[in-house]
N, C-alpha and C. Protein backbone atom coordinates (compact mmCIF):
# COMPACT_ATOMS: atom_id res chain seq x y z
N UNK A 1 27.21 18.46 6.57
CA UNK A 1 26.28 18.63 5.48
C UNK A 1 26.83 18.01 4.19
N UNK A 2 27.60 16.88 4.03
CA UNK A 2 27.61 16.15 3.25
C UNK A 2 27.23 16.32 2.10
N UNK A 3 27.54 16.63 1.02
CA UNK A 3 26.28 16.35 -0.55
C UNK A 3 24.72 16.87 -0.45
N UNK A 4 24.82 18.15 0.90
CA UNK A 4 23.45 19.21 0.79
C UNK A 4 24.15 20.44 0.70
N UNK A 5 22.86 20.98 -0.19
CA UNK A 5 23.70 22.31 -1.05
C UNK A 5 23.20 23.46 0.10
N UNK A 6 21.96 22.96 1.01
CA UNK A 6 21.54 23.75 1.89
C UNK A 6 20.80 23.37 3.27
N UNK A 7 20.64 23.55 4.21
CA UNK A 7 20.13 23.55 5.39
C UNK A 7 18.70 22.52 5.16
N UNK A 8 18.05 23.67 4.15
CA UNK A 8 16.59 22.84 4.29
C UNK A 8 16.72 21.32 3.39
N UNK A 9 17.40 21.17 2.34
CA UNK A 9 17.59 19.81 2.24
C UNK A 9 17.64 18.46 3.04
N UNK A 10 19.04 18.98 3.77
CA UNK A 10 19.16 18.03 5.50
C UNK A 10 18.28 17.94 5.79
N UNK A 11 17.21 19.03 6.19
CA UNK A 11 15.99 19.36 7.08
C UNK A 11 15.30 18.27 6.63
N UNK A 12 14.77 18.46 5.39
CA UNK A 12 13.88 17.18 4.10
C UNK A 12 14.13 15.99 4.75
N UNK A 13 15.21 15.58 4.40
CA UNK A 13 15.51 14.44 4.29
C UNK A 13 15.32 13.75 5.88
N UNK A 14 15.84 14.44 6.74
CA UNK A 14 15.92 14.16 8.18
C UNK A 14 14.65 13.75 8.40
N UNK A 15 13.94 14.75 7.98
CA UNK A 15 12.29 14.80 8.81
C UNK A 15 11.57 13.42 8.10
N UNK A 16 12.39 12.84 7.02
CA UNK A 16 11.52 11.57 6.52
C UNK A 16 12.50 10.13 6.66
N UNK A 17 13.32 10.29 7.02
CA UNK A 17 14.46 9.56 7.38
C UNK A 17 14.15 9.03 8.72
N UNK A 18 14.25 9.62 9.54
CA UNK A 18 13.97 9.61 11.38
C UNK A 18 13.18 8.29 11.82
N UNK A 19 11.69 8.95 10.99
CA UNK A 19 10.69 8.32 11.30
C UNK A 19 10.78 6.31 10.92
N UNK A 20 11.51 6.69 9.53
CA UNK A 20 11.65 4.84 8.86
C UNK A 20 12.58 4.54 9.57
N UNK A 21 13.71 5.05 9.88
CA UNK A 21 15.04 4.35 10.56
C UNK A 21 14.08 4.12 12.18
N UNK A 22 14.06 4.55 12.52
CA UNK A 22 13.13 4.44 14.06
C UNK A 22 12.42 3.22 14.13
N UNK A 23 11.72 3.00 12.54
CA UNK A 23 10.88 1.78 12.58
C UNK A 23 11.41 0.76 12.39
N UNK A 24 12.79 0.22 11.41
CA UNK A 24 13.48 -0.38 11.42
C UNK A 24 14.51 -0.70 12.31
N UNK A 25 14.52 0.45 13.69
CA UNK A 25 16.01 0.11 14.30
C UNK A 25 15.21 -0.79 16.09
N UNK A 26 15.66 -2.07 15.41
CA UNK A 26 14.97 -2.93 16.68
C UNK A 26 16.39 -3.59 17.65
N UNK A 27 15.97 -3.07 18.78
CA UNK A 27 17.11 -3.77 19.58
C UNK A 27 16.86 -4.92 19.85
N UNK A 28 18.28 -5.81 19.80
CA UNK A 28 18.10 -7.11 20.22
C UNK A 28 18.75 -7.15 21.58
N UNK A 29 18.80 -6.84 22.66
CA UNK A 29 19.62 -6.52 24.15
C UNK A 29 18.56 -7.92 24.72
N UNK A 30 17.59 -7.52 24.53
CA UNK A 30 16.27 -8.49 25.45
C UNK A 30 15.75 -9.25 25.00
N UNK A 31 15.80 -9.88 23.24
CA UNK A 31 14.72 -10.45 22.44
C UNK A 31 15.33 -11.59 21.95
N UNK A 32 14.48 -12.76 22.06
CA UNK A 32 14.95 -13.85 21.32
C UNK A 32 15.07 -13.71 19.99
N UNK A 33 15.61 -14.71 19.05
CA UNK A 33 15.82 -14.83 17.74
C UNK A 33 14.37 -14.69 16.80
N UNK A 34 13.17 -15.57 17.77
CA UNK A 34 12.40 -15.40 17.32
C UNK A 34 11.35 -14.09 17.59
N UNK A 35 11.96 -13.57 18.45
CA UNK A 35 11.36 -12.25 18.57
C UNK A 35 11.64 -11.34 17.57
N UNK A 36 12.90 -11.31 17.18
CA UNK A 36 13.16 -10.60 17.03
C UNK A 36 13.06 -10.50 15.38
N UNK A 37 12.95 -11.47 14.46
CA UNK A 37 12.30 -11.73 13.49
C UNK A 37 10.62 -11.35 13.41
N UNK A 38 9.89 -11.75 14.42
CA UNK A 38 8.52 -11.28 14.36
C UNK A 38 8.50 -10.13 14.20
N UNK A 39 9.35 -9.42 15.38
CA UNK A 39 8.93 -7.46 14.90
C UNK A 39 9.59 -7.10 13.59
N UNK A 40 11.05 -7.55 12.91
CA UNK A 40 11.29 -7.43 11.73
C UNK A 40 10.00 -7.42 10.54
N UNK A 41 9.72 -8.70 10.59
CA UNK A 41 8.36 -9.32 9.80
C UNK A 41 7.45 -8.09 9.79
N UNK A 42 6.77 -7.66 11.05
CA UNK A 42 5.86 -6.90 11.58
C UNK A 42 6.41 -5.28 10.80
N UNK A 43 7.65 -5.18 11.27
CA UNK A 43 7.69 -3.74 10.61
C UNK A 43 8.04 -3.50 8.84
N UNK A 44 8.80 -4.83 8.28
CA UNK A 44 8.45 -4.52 6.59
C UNK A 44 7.09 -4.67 6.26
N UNK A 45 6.24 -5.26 7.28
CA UNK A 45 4.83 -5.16 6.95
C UNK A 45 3.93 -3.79 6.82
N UNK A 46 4.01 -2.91 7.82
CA UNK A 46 4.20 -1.95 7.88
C UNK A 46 4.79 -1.03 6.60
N UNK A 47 6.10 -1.51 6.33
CA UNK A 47 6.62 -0.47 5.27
C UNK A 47 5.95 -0.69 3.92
N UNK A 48 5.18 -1.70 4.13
CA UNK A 48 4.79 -2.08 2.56
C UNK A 48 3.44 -1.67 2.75
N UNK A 49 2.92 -1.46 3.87
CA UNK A 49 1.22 -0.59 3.54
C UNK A 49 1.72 0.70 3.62
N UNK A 50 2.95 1.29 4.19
CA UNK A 50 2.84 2.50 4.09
C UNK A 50 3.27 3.27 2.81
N UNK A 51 4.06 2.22 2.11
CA UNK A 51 5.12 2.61 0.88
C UNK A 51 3.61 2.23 -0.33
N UNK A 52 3.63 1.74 -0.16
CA UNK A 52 2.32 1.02 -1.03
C UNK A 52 3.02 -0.08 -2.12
N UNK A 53 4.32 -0.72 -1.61
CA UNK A 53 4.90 -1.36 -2.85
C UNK A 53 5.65 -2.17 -2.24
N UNK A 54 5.57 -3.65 -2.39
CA UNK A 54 6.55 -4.70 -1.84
C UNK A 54 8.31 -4.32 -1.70
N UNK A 55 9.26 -4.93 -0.86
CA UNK A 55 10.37 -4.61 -0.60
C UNK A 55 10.73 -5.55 -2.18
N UNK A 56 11.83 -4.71 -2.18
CA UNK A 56 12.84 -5.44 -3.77
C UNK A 56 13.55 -7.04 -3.10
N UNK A 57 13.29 -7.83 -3.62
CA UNK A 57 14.02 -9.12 -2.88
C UNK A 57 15.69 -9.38 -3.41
């Protein structure tokens, strides 16, 4: 528990954490270079309708 003063903090954070890391964590075991850029592409696309705000470049 790192820098949480309590249980439900972790809890917070976890429960909104999970879901973006999940969307961002793409294996490359099977995918070409250019695959594997498309689903990249595909999922900051994603983060930017869901965030409602372009990534910081």
């Amino acid at each position: 528990m790192k820098r949480y003063k309590s249980t439900q903090q972790v809890q917070r954070f976890l429960a909104i954490h999970d879901p973006i890391a999940n969307l961002f964590h793409l294996h490359r075991d099977h995918r070409t270079a250019a695959e594997y850029r498309a689903a990249r592409a595909q999922a900051f696309q994603a983060w930017v309708e869901v965030a409602g705000a372009p990534l910081a470049a």
